[in-house]
N, C-alpha and C. Protein backbone atom coordinates (compact mmCIF):
# COMPACT_ATOMS: atom_id res chain seq x y z
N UNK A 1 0.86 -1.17 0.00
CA UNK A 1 0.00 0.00 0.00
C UNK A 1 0.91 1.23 0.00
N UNK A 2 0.75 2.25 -1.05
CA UNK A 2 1.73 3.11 -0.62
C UNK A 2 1.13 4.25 -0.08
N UNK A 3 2.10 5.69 0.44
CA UNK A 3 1.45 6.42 1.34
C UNK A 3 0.13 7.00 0.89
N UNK A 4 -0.21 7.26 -0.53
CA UNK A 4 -1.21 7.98 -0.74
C UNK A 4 -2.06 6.95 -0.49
N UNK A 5 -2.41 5.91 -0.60
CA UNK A 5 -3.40 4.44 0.01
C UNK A 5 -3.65 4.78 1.45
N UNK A 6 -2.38 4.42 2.18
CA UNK A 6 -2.84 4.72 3.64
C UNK A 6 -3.12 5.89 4.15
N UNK A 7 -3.03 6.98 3.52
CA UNK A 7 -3.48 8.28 3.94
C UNK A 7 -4.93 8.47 4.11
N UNK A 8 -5.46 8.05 2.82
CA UNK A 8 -6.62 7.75 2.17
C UNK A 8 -7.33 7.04 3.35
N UNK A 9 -6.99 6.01 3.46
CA UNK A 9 -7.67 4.98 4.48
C UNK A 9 -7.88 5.36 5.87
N UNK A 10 -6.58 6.14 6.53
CA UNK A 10 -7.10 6.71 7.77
C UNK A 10 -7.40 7.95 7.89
N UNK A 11 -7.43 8.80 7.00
CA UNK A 11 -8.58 9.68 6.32
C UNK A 11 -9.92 9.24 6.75
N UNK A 12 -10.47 7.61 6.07
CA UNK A 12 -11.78 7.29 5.35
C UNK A 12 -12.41 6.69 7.37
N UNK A 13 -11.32 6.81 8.09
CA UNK A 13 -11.54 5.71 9.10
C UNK A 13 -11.40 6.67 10.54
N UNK A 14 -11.29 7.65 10.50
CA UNK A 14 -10.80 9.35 11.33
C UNK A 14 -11.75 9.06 12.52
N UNK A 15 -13.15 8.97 12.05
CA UNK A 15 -14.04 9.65 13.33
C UNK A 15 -14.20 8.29 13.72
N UNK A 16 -14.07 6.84 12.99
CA UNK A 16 -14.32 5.94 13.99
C UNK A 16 -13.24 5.54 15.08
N UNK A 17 -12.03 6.11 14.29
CA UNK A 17 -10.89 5.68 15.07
C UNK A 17 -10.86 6.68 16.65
N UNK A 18 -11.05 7.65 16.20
CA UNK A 18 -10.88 8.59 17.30
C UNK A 18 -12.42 8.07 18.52
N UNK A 19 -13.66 7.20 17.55
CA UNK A 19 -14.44 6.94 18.68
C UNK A 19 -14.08 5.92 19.57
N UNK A 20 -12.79 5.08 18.84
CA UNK A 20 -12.40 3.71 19.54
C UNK A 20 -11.24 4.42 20.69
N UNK A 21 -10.38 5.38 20.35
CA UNK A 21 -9.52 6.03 21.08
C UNK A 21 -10.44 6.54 22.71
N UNK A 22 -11.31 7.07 21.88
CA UNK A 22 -12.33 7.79 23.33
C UNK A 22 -12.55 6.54 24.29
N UNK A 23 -12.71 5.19 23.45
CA UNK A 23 -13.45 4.43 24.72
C UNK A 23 -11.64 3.64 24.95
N UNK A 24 -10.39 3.64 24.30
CA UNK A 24 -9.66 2.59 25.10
C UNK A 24 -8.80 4.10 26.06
N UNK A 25 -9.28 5.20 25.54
CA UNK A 25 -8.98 6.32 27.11
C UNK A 25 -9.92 6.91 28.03
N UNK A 26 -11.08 6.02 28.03
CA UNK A 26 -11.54 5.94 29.46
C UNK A 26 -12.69 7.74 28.85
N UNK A 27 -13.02 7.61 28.06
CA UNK A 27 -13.14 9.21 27.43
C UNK A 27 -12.62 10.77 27.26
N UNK A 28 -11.35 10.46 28.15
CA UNK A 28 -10.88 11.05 27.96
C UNK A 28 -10.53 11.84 26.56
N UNK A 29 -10.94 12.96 26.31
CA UNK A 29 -10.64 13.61 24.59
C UNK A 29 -8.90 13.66 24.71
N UNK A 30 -8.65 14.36 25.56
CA UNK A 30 -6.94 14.74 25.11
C UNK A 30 -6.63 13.48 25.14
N UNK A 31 -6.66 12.67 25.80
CA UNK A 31 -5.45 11.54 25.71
C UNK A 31 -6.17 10.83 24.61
N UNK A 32 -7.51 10.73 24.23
CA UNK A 32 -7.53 9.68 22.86
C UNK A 32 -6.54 10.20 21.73
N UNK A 33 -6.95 11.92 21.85
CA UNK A 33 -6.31 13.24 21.00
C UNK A 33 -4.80 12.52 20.65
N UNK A 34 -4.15 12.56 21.77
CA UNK A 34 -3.42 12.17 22.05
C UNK A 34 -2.01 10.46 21.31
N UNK A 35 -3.55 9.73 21.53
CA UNK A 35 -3.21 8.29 21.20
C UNK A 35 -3.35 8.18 20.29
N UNK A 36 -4.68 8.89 19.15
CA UNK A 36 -4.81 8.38 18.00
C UNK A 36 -3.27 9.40 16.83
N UNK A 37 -3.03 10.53 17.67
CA UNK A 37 -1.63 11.12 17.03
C UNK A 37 -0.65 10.02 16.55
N UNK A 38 -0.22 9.47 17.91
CA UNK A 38 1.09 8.92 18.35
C UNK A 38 0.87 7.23 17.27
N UNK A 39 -0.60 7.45 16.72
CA UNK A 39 -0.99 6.11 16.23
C UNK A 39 -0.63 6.34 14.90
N UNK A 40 -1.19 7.42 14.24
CA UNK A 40 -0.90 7.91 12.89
C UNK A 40 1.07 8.23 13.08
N UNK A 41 1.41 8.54 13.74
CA UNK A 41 2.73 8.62 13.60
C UNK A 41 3.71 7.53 12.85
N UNK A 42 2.84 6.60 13.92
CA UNK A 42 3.35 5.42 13.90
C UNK A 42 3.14 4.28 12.83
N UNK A 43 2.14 4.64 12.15
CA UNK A 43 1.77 3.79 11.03
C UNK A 43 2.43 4.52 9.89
N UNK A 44 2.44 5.91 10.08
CA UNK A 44 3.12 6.59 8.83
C UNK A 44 4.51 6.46 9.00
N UNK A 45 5.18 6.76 9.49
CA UNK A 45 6.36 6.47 9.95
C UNK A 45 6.94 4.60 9.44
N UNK A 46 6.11 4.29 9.20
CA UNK A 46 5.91 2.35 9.67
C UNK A 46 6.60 1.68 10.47
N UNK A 47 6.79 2.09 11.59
CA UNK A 47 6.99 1.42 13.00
C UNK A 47 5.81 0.17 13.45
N UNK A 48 4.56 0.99 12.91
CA UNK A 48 3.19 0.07 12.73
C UNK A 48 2.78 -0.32 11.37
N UNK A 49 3.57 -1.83 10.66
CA UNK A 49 3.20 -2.02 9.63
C UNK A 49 2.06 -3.12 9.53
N UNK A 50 0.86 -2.18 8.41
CA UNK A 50 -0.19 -3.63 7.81
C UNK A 50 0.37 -4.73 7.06
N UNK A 51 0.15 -5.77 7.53
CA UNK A 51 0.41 -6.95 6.59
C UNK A 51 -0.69 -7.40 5.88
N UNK A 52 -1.70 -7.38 6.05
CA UNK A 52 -2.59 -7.78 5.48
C UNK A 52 -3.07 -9.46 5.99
N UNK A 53 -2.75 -9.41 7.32
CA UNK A 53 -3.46 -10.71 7.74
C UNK A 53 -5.10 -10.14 8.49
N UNK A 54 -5.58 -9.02 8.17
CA UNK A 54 -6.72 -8.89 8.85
C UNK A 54 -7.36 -7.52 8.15
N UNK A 55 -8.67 -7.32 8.59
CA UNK A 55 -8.74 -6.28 7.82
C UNK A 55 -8.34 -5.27 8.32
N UNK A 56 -7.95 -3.85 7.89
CA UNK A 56 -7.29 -2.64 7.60
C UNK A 56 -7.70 -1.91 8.94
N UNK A 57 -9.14 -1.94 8.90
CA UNK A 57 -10.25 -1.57 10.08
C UNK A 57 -9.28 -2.15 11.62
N UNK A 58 -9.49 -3.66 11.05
CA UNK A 58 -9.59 -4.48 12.59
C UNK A 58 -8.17 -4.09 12.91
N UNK A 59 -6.90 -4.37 12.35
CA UNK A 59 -5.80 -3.89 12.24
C UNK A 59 -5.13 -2.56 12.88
N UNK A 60 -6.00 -1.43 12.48
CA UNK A 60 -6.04 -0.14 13.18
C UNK A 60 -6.60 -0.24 14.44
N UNK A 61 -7.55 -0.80 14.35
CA UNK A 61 -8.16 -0.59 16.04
C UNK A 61 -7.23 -1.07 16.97
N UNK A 62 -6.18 -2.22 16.52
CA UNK A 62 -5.67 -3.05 17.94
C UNK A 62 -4.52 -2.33 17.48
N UNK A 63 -3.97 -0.69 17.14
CA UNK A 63 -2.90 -0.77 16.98
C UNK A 63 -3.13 0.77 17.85
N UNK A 64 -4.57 1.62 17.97
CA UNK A 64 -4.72 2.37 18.56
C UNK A 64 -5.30 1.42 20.23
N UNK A 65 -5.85 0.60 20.15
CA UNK A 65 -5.60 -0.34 21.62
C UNK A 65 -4.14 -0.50 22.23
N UNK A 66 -3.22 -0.95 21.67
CA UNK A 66 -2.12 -0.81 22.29
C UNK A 66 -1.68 0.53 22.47
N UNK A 67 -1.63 1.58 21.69
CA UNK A 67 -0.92 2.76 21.64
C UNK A 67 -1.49 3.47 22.90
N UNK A 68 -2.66 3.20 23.55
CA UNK A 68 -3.44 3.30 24.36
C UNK A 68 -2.76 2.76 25.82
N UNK A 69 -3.03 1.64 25.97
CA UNK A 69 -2.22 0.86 26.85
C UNK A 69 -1.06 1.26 27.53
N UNK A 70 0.09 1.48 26.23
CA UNK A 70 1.35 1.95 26.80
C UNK A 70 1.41 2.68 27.03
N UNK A 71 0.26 4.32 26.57
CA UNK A 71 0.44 5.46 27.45
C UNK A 71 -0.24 5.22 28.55
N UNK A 72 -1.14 4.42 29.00
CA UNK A 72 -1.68 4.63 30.42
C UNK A 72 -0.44 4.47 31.23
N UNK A 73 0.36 2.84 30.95
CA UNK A 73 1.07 2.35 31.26
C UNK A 73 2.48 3.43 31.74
N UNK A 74 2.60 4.02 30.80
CA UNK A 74 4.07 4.78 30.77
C UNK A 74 3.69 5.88 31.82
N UNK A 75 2.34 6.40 31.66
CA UNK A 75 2.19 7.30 33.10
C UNK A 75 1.70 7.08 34.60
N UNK A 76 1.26 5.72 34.65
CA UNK A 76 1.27 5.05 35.88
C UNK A 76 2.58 4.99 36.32
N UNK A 77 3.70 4.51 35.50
CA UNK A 77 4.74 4.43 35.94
C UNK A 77 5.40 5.40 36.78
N UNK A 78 5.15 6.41 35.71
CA UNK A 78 5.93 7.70 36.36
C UNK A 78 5.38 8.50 37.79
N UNK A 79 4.29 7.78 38.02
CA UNK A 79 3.51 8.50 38.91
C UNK A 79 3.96 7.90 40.24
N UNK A 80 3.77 6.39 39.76
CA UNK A 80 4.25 5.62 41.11
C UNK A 80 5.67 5.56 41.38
N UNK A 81 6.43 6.08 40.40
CA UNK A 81 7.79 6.37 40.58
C UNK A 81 7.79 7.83 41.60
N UNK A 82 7.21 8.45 40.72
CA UNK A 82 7.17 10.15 41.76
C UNK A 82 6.50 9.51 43.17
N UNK A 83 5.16 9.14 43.33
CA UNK A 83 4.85 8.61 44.64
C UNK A 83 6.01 7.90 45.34
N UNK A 84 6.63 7.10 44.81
CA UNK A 84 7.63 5.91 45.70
C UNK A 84 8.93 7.03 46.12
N UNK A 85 9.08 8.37 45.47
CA UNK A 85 10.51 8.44 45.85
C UNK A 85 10.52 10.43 45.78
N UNK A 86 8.93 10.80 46.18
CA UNK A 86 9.33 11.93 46.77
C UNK A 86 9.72 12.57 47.98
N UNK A 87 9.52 11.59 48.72
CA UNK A 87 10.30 11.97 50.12
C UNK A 87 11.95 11.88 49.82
N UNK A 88 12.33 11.48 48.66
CA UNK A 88 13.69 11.63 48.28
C UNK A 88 14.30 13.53 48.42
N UNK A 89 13.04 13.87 47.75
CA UNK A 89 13.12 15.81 47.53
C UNK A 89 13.25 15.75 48.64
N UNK A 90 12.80 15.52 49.56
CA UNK A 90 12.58 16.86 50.76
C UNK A 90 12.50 16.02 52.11
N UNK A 91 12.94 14.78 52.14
CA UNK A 91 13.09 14.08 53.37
C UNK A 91 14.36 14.00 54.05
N UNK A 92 14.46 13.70 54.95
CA UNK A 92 16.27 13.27 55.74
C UNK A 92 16.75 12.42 54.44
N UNK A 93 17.83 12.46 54.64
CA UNK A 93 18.79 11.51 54.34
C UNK A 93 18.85 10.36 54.81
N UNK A 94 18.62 9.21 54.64
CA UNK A 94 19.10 7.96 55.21
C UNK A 94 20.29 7.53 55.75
N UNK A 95 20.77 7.34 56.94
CA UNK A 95 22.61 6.87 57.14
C UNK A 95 22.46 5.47 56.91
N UNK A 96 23.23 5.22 56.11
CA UNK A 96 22.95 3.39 55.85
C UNK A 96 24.75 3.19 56.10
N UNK A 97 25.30 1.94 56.83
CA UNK A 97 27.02 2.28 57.19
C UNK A 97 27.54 0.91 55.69
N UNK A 98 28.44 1.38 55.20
CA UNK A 98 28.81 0.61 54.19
C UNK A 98 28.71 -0.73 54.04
N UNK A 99 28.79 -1.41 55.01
CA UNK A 99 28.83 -2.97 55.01
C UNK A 99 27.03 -3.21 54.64
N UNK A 100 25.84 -2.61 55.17
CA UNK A 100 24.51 -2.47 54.43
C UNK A 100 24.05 -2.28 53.34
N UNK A 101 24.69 -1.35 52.61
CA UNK A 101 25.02 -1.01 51.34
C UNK A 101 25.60 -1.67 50.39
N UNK A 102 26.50 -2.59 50.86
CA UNK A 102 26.97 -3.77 49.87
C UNK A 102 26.11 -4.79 49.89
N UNK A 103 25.43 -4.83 50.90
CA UNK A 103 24.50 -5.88 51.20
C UNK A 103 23.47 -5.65 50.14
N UNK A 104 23.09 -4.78 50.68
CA UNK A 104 22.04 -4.18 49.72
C UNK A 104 22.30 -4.63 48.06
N UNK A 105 23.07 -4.17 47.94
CA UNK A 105 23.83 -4.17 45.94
C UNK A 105 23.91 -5.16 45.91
N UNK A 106 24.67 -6.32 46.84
CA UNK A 106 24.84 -7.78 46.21
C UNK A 106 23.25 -8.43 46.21
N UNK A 107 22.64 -7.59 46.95
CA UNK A 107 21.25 -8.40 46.82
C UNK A 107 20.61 -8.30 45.37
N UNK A 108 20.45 -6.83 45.48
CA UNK A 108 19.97 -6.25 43.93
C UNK A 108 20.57 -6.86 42.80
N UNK A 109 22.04 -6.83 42.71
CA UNK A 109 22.65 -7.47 41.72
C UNK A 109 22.48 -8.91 41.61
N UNK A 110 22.15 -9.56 42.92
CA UNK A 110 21.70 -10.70 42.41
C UNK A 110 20.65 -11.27 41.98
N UNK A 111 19.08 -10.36 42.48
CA UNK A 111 18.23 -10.69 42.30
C UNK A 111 17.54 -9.77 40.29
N UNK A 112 18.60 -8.87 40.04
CA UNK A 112 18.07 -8.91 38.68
C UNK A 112 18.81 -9.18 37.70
N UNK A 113 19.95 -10.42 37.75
CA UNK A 113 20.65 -11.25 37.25
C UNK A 113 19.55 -12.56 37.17
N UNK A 114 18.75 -13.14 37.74
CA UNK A 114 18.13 -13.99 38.07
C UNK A 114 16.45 -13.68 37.42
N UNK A 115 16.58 -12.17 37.47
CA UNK A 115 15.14 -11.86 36.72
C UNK A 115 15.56 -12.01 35.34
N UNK A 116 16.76 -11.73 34.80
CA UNK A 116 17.02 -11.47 33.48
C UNK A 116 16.83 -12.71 32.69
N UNK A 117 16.95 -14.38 33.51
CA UNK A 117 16.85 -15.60 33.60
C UNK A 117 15.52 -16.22 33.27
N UNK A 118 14.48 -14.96 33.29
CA UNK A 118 13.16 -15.56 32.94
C UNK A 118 12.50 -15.29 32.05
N UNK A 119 11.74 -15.97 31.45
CA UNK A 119 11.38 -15.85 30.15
C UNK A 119 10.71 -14.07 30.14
N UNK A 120 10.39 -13.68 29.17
CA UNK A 120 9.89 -11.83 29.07
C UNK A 120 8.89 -12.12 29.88
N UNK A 121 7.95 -12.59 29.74
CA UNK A 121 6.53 -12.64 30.26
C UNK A 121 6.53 -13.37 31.52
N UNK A 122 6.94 -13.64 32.14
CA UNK A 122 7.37 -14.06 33.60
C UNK A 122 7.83 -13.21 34.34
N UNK A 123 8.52 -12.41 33.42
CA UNK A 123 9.38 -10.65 34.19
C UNK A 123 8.46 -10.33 34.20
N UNK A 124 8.07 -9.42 32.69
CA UNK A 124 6.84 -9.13 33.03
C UNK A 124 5.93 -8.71 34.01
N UNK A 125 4.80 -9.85 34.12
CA UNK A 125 4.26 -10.44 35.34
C UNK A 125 4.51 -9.90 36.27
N UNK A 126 5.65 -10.53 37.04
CA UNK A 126 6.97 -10.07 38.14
C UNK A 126 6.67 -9.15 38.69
N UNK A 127 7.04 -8.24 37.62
CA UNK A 127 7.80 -7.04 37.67
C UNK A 127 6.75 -5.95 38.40
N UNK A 128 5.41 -6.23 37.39
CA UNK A 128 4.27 -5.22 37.64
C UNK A 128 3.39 -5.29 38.77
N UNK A 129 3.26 -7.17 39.57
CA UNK A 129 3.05 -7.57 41.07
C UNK A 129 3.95 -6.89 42.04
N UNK A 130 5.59 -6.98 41.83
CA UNK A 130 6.03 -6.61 43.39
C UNK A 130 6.79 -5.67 43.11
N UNK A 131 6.64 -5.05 42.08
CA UNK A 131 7.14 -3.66 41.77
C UNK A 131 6.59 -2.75 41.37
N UNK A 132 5.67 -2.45 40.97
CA UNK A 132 4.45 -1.68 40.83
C UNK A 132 3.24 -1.63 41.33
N UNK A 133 2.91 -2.53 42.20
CA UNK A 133 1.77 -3.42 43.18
C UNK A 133 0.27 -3.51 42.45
N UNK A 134 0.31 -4.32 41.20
CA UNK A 134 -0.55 -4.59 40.17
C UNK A 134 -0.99 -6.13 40.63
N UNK A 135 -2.10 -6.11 40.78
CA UNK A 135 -2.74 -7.40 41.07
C UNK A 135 -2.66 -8.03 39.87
N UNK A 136 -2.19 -9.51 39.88
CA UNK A 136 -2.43 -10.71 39.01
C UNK A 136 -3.38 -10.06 37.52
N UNK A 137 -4.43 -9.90 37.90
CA UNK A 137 -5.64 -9.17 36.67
C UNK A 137 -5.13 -8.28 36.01
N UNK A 138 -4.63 -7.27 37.15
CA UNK A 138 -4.41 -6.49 36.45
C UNK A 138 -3.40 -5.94 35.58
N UNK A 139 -2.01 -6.69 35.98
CA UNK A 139 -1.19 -7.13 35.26
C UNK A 139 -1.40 -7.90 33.75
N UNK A 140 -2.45 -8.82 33.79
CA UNK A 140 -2.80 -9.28 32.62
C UNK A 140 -3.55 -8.27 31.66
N UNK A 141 -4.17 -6.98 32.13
CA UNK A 141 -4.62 -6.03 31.71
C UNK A 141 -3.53 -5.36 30.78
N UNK A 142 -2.72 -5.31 31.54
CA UNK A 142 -1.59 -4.28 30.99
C UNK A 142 -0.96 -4.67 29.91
N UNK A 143 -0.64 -6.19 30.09
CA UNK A 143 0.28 -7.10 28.91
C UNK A 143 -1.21 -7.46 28.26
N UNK A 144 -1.87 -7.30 27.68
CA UNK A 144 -2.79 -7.46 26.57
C UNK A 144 -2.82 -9.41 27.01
N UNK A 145 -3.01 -9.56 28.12
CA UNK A 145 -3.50 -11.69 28.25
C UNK A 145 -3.98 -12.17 29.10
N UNK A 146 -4.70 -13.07 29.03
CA UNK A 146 -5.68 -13.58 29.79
C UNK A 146 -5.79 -13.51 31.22
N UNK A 147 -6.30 -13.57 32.10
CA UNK A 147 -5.48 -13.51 33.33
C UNK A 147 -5.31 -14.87 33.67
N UNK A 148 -5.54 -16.14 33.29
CA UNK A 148 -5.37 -17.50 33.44
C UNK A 148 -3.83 -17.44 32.93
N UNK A 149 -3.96 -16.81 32.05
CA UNK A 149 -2.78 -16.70 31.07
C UNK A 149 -1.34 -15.95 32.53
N UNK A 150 -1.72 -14.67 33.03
CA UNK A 150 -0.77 -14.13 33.69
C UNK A 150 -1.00 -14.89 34.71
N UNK A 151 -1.77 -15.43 35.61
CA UNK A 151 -1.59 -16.52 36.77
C UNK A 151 -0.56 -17.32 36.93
N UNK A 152 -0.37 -18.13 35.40
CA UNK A 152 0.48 -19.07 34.66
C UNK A 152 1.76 -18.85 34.73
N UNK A 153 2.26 -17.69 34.95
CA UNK A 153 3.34 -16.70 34.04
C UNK A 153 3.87 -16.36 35.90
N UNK A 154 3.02 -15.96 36.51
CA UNK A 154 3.03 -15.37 37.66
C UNK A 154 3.79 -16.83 38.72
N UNK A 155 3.25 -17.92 38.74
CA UNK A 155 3.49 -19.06 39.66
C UNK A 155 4.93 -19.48 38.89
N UNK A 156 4.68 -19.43 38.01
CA UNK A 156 5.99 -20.52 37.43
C UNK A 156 7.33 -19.37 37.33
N UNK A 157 6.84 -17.86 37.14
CA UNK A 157 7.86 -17.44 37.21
C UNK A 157 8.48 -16.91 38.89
N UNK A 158 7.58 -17.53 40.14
CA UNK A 158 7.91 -17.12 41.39
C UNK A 158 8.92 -17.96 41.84
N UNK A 159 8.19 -19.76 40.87
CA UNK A 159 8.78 -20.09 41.47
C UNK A 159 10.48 -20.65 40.75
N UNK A 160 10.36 -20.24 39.54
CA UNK A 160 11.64 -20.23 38.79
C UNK A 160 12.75 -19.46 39.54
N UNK A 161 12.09 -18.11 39.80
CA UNK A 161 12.73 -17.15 40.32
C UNK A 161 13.57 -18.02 41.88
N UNK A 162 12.44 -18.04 42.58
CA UNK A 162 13.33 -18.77 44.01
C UNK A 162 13.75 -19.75 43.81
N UNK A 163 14.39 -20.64 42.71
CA UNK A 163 14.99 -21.80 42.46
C UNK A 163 16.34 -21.27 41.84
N UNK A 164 16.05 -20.46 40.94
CA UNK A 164 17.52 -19.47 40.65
C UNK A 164 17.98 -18.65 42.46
N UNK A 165 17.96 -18.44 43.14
CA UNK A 165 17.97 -17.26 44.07
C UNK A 165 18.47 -18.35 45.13
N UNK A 166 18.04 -19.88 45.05
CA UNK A 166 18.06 -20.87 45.97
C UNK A 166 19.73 -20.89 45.99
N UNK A 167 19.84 -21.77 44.66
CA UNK A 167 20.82 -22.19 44.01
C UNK A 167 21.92 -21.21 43.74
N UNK A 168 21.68 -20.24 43.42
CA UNK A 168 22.92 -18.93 43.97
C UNK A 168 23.55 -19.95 44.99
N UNK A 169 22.97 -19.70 46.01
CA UNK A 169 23.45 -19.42 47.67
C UNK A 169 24.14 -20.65 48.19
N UNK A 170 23.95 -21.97 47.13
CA UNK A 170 24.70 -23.24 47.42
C UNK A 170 26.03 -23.06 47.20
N UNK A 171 26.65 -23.65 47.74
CA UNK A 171 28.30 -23.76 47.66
C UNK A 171 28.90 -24.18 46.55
């Protein structure tokens, strides 16, 4: 399809797309505003290429569904990042005495050496339960899968995880 085709097409497809944007941003206008931009960017650009395994329609919609997703996603993040670490601005200082501090690092360093060990979607998972405090569901929300599906992902990667973390610590 070349650009004057796809221009044409999300041209022909504008007000439904922007009605699917309204409902995967909660109605929000700016952020559909927003999503359906970053969507056309992205298809023009072809970062988002049609192959033609579906129709053109169905195709666009799950491409403004994701584009959707990752901005909720990308600003939850930042939020619970600002929540988790503004007492950093304007709180005491912590005295932690060096021998804690190594402790600390060899922990960290060991425990995301051991995450790196698991399949994506097991991190994943992981990552968004005890690091972002996303329930099971809702984690499966985020990664676009079932939640039987992230349950799956969730057990096997806890317990992969403490079998790597075990086995470290043997001699």
């Amino acid at each position: 399809m070349n650009d004057a085709e796809l221009r044409a097409r999300l041209e022909s497809l504008h007000s439904e797309s922007f009605g699917w944007a309204l409902a995967c941003c909660r109605r929000d206008r700016d952020d559909a505003e927003e999503v359906l931009q970053m969507t056309y960017l992205a298809v023009l650009e072809e970062r988002a290429r049609y192959d033609g395994r579906s129709a053109f329609r169905t195709w666009l919609f799950g491409v403004i569904r994701l584009t959707a997703s990752s901005l909720r996603r990308r600003r939850w993040s930042r939020r619970v990042l600002l929540d988790r670490n503004v007492h950093r601005l304007d709180g005491p200082a912590e005295h932690v005495s060096l021998e804690t501090a190594l402790i600390r690092d060899d922990r960290a360093s060991r425990l995301k050496e051991a995450l790196e060990q698991l399949s994506v979607r097991q991190r994943d998972v992981l990552q968004l339960v005890f690091y972002h405090g996303f329930t099971v569901d809702e984690a499966a929300a985020a990664l676009g899968i079932t939640p039987g599906s992230a349950r799956t992902h969730y057990a096997r990667g806890k317990a992969r995880l403490a079998e790597l973390l075990h086995a470290e610590r043997r001699p």
